[in-house]
Structures are given as C-alpha cells and as structure tokens.
Protein backbone atom coordinates (compact mmCIF):
# COMPACT_ATOMS: atom_id res chain seq x y z
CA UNK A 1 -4.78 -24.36 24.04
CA UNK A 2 -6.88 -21.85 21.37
CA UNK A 3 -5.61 -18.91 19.76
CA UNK A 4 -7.59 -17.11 21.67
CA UNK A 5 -6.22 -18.42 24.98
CA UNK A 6 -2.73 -17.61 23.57
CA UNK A 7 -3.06 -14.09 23.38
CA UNK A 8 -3.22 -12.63 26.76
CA UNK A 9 -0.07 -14.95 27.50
CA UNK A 10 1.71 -13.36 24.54
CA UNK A 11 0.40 -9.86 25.20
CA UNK A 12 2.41 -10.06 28.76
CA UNK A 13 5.50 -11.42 27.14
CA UNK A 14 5.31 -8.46 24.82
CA UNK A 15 4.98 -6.09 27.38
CA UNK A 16 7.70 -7.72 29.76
CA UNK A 17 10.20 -7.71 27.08
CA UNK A 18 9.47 -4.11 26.36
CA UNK A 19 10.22 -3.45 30.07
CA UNK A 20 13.85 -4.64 30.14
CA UNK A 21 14.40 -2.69 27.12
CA UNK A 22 14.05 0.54 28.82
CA UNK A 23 14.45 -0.75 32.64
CA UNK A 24 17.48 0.27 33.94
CA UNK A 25 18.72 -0.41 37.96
CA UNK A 26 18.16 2.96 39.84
CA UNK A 27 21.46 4.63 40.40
CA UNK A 28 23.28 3.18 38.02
CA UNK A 29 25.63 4.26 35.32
CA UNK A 30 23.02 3.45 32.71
CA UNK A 31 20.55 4.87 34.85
CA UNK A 32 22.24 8.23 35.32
CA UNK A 33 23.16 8.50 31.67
CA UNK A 34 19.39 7.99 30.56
CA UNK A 35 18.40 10.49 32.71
CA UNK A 36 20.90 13.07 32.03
CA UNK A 37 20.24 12.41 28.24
CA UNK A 38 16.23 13.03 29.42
CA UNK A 39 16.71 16.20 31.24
CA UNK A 40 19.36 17.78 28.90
CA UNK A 41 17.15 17.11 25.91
CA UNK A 42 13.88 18.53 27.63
CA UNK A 43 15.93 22.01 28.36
CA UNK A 44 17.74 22.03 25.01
CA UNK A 45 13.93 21.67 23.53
CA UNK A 46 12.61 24.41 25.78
CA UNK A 47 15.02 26.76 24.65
CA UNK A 48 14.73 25.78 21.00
CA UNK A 49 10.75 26.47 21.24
CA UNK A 50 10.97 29.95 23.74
CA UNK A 51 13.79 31.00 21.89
CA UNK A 52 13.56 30.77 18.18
CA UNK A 53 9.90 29.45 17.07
CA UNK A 54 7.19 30.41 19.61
CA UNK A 55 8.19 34.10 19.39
CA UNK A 56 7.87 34.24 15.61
CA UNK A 57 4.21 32.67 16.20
CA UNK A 58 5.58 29.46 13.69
CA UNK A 59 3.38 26.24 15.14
CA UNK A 60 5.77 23.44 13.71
CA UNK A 61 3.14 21.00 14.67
CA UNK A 62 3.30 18.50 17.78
CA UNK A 63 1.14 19.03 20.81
CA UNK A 64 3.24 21.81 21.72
CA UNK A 65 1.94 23.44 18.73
CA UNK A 66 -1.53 22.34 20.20
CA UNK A 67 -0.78 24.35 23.35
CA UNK A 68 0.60 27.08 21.44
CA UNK A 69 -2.78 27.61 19.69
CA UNK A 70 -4.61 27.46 23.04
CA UNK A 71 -2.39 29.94 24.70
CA UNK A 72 -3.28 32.22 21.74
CA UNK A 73 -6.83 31.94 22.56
CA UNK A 74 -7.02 31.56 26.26
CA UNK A 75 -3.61 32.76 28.07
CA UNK A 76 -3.09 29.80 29.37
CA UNK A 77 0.92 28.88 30.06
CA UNK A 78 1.86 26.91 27.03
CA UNK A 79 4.37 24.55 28.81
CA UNK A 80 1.80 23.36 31.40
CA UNK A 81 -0.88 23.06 28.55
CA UNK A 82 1.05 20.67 26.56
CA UNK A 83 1.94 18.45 30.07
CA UNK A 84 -1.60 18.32 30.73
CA UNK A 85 -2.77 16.91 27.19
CA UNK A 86 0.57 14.30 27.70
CA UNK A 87 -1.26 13.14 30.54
CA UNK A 88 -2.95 10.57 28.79
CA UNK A 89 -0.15 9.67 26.44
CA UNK A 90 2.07 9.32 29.28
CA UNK A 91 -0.47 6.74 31.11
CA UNK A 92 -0.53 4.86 27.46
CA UNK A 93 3.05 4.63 26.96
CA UNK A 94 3.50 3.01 30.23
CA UNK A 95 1.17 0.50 29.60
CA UNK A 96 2.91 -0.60 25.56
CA UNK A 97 6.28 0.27 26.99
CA UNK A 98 6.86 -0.13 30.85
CA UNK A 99 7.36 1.63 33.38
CA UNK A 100 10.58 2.78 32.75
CA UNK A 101 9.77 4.20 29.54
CA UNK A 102 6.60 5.98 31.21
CA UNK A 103 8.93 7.61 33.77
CA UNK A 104 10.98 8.77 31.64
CA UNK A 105 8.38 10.56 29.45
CA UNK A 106 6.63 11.91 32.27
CA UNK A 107 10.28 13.74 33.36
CA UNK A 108 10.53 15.00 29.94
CA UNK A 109 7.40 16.61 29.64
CA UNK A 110 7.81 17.93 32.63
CA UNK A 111 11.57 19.58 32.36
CA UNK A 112 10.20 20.77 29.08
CA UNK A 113 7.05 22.54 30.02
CA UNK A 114 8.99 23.68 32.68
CA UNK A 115 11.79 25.00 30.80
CA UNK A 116 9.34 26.93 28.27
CA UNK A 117 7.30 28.50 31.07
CA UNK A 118 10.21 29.70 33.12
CA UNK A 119 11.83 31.16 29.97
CA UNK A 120 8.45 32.80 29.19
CA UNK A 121 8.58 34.45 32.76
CA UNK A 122 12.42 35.62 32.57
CA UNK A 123 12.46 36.99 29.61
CA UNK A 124 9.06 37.01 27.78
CA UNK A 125 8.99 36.12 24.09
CA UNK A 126 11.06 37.18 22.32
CA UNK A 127 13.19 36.16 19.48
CA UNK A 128 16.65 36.09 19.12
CA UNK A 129 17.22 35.96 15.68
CA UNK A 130 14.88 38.85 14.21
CA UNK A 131 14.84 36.95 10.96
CA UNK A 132 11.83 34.98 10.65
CA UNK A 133 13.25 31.82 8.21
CA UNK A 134 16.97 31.72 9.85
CA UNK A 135 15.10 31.37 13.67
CA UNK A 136 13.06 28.80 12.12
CA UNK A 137 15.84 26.55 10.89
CA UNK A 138 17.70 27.50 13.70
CA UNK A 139 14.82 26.16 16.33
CA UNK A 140 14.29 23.16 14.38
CA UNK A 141 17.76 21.75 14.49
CA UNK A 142 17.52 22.68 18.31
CA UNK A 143 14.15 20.41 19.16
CA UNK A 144 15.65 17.67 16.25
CA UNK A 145 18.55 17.76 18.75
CA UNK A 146 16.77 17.55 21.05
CA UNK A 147 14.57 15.04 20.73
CA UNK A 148 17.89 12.48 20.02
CA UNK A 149 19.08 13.44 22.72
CA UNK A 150 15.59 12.02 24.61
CA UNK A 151 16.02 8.89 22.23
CA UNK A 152 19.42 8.16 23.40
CA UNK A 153 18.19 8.34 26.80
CA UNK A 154 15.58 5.92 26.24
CA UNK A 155 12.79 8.02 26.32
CA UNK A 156 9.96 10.17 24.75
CA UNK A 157 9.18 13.51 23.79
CA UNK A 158 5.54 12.88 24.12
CA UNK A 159 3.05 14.83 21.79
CA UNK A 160 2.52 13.25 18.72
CA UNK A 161 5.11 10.33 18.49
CA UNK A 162 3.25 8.54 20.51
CA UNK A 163 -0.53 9.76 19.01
CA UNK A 164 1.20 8.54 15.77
CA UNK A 165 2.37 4.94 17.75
CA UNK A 166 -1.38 4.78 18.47
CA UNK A 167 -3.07 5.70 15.75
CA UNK A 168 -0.49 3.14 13.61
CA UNK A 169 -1.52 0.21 15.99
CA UNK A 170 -5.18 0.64 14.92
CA UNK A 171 -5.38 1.19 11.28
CA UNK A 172 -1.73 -0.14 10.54
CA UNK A 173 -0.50 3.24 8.79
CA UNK A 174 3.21 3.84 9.74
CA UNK A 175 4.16 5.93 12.15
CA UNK A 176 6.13 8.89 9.99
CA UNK A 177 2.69 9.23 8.19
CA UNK A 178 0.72 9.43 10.67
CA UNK A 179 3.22 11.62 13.00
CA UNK A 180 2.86 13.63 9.50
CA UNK A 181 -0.84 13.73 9.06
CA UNK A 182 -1.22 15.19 12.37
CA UNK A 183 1.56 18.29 12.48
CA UNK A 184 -0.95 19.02 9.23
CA UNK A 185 -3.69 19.75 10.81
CA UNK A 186 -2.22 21.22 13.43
CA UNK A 187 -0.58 23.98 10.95
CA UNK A 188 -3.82 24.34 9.50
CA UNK A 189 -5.23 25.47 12.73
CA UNK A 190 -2.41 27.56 13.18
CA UNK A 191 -3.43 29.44 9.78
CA UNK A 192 -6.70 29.72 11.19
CA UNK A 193 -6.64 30.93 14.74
CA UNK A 194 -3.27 33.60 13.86
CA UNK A 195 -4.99 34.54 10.49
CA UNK A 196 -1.52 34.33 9.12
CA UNK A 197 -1.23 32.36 5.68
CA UNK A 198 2.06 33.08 6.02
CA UNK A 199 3.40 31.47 8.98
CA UNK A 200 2.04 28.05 7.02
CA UNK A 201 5.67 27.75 4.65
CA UNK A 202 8.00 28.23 8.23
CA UNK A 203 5.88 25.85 9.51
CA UNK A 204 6.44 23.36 6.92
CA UNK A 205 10.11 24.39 6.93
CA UNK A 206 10.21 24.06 10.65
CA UNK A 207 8.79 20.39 11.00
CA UNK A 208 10.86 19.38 7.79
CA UNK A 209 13.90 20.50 10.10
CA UNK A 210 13.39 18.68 13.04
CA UNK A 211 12.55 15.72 11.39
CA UNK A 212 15.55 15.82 9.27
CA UNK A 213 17.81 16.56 12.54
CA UNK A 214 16.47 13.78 14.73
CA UNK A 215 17.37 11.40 12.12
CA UNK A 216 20.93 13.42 11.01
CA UNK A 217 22.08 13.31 14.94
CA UNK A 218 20.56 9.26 15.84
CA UNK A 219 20.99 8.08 11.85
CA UNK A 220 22.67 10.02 9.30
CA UNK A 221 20.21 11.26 6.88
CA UNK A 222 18.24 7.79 6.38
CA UNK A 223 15.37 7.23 8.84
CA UNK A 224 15.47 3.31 8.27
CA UNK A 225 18.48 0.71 8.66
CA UNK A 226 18.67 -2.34 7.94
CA UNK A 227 20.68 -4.89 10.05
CA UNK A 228 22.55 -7.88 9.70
CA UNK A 229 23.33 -9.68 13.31
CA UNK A 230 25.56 -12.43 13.79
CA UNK A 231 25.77 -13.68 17.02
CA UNK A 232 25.77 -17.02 19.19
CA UNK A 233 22.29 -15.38 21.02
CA UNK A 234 20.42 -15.10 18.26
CA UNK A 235 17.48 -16.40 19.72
CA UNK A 236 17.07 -14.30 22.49
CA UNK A 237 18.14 -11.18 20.01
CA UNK A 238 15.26 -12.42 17.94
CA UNK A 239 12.72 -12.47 20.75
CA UNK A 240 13.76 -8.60 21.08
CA UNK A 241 13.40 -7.71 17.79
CA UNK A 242 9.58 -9.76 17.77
CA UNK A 243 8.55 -8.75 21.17
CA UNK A 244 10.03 -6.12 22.42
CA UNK A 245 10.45 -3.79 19.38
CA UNK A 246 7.03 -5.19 17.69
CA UNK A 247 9.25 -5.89 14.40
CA UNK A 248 9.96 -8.88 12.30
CA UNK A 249 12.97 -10.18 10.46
CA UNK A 250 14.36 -13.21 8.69
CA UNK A 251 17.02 -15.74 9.49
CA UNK A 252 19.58 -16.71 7.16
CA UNK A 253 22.15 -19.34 7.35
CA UNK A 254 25.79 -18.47 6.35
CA UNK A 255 29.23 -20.22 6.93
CA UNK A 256 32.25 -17.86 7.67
CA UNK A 257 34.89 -17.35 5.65
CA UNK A 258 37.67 -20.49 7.18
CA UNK A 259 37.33 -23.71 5.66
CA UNK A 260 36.10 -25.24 9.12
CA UNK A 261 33.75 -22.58 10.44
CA UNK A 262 30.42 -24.22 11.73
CA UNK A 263 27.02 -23.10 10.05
CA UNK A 264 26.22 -19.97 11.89
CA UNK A 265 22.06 -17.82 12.04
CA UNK A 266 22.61 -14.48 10.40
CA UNK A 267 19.33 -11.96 11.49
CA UNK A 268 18.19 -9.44 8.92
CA UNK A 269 15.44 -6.82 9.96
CA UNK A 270 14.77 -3.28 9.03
CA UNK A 271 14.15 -0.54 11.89
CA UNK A 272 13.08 2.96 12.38
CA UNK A 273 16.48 4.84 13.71
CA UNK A 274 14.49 4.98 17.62
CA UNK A 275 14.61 0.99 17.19
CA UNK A 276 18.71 0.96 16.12
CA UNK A 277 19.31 2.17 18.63
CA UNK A 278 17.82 0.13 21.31
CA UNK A 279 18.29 -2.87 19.83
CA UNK A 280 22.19 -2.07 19.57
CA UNK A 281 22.14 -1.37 23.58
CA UNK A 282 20.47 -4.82 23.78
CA UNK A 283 22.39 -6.57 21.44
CA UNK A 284 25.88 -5.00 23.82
CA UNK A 285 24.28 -6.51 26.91
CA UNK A 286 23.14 -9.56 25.85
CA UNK A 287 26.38 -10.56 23.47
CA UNK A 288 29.39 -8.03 24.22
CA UNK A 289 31.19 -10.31 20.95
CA UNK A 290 28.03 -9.98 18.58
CA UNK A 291 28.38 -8.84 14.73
CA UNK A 292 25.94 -5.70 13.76
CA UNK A 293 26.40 -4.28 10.44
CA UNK A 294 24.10 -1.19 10.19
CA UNK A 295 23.23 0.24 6.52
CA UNK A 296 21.70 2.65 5.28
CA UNK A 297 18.29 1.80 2.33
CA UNK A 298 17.60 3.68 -0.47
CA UNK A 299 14.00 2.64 0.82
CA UNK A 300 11.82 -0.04 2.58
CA UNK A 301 8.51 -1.61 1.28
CA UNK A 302 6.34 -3.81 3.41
CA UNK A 303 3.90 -4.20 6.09
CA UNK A 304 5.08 -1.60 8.93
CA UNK A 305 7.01 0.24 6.56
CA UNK A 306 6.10 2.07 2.97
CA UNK A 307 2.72 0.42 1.31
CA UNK A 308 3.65 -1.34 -2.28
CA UNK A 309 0.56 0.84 -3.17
C-alpha cells in the first residue's frame, strides 16, 4: 500500500477520533452539562459585549468586532452579522471536528448573537460603567469567562479561533499568532472606520484581557501544560493525543518506586489549555485509575508551538 493510498484511511481515523472526543449520548449527564456550559457561556458573552465594550465603541478584535464595524457602516444587527460570517466556520469545524463539536458551535453563535441583539432592543447601548478603561477590563474578563465556560462545554466561540485553526493548518504558524495577527487588523479597521486613534490602546487592553482570562479560568496564567500520563491504556491515550488532538508526544519508560514494580510507558506531551482539558475528560473515561500530572512551562519551543527562530 503507497503513502499516498494511506492518507485518506488516516484522514478518517483522524476525523473519527475527533468525533468521540466531543460526541456525547443525547440526554445524558455529559450531554446536559456541555450544553448548559454552551448556552451559559454564549449569554455571559452577550452581556459582556452589549454591556461593557460595544457601547464604548472598543472593537477587541474577533468577528464580533467584524460585525461591529459593519453595523457602524450599514445598521445592520451586530449579533446576526457575526452568525452569518460563522456560517462558514461552523460548516468547517464540523468537518476537522465532528459533528458534535459543529453543533455545539452553531448553538453558541446563535445564543450569542441572540443575546447581543435582544439586549440591543431592551435597552439600547449603553454602558454601565461610564468609565471607558474600567468597562473595558471589566468586559474582557466577562467574554474570557466566557469563552471557558464554552471550552468546558466542549465547544467553540466561533470567530477567529477557528480562522486562526485554519490559517495554522496551511502555513503551520500557531494558532495564538495567528488568532493575534487577525484581532490586529481588525483594530486597525476599527481606527479607521470610527476615526478614533484612541479607542486603539482599550482595544489592545481589551483583547489582552480576554486572552489572559480564558487561560486564568481553564489554566492558571500559563496557556501551555505539559503532561506526564501513566496509565495501563496508554496506547489508546496515545492515539488521542496523535489523532484526535493533532499533537505529538514521547514515551518514556520508568519503573515505580517498589522494588518489584513492572516496567511501566510514561506519556509526555505539551498542549494548548483547550487540549488539557479534553484530553483529561478522555483520559477519566478511558482509565478512571490513570496518573496525570499537569505543569505549568516557563515556555515551549517546537513545531506547533513557539519557532526556535
């Protein structure tokens, strides 16, 4: 069989082992949980955006930030103008992830856009905290709440995370860059179409925020953990990590600590805090008597992480 044979085999093992990581039986306790986490997270991030950013015209990147700008030039609703640019992202994630991941985006768009254009219509815009930097930080920690809160559920915010998943699949730049990269240029355009230079620093400030809360609430303050698994499944826990997280790792062998213990497979790997966590809910399903030790780094180099460069 050729390489090239291979691949479409592999590609559907990939994309059914991404599947059971976010498939969960309708009905459920795990279902009901992931969904609460969903919906809660989508309101919590509606009132974070109507309440304390859009009303001080701060566009703390994302594709809400996208819809903001068009709502400035066109009137359109600004929730169902960021849904309708998800659209596509939604049909893409479902494709990489599975359908249970795609659902799951689609109902958070949805409760968000929602949320923001419902808020819009009860009470217009306007802000709560008159202060222009304390609404700012304020709003951030709200979406970075948020947005764990949509991680913990097994989904995705849309907008940018997953622009940034594609764009790092095609030119191999890591996520966090690119996720970066992008909230740029959208705060440039915000400069240009509210002819506000400055907005640009609470911008800044506001993305800084969120990012820094997402990881605070999921993490602690470091973004990337590194793992050490012991566990009688280590194979299967390694086909997780490989295909249906899209990481690597390596293998060690160890001995435990009594004269007689047998030669045991020790799994180190390195993940973004969204992978953690999944790979913990795995590791509890498939191995309830499994050893995970979680630290925090300093910093990672390496392909998928920081370039050496």
């Amino acid at each position: 069989m050729t390489r090239s044979s291979r691949m479409p085999r592999m590609d559907r093992v990939h994309r059914m082992t991404r599947a059971r990581l976010f498939y969960a039986r309708p009905f459920s306790r795990e279902w009901v949980i992931g969904y609460t986490w969903v919906i809660l997270g989508s309101l919590v991030m509606a009132a974070g955006y109507n309440l304390m950013i859009l009303p001080h015209n701060v566009v703390p990147g994302g594709l809400i930030g996208v819809a903001q700008l068009i709502a400035q030039l066109t009137g359109l609703p600004i929730g169902l103008t960021a849904a309708a640019f998800n659209i596509p992202l939604v049909v893409y994630a479902s494709r990489v992830m599975g359908p249970g991941f795609g659902i799951k985006t689609v109902v958070a768009i949805a409760a968000s856009a929602v949320g923001i254009d419902v808020l819009a219509q009860w009470r217009g815009i306007e802000p709560v905290i008159p202060d222009i930097l304390v609404s700012t930080v304020f709003g951030g920690v709200l979406i970075g709440l948020a947005v764990a809160m949509i991680i913990r559920g097994k989904g995705n915010a849309g907008g940018t995370a997953v622009v940034a998943q594609l764009i790092s699949r095609w030119t191999r730049t890591p996520p966090g860059r690119c996720m970066l990269y992008i909230d740029g240029l959208v705060v440039l355009g915000s400069m240009v179409v509210f002819q506000d230079l400055a907005a640009a620093p609470y911008a800044i400030i506001g993305i800084f925020t969120v990012s820094r809360s997402v990881d605070a609430v999921l993490n602690g303050l470091d973004a990337t953990r590194a793992l050490m698994i012991v566990s009688e499944r280590h194979q299967e826990i390694c086909d997780v990590i490989l295909h249906g997280l899209g990481r690597t790792g390596t293998v060690l062998t160890g001995h435990g600590l009594f004269a007689d213990d047998r030669e045991r497979r020790v799994i180190l790997t390195a993940l973004s805090r969204r992978d953690t966590v999944l790979l913990q809910k795995r590791i509890r399903d498939l191995d309830p008597q499994a050893f995970c030790m979680v630290l925090n780094t300093a910093e990672v180099l390496g392909a998928g992480f920081r370039s050496w460069r």
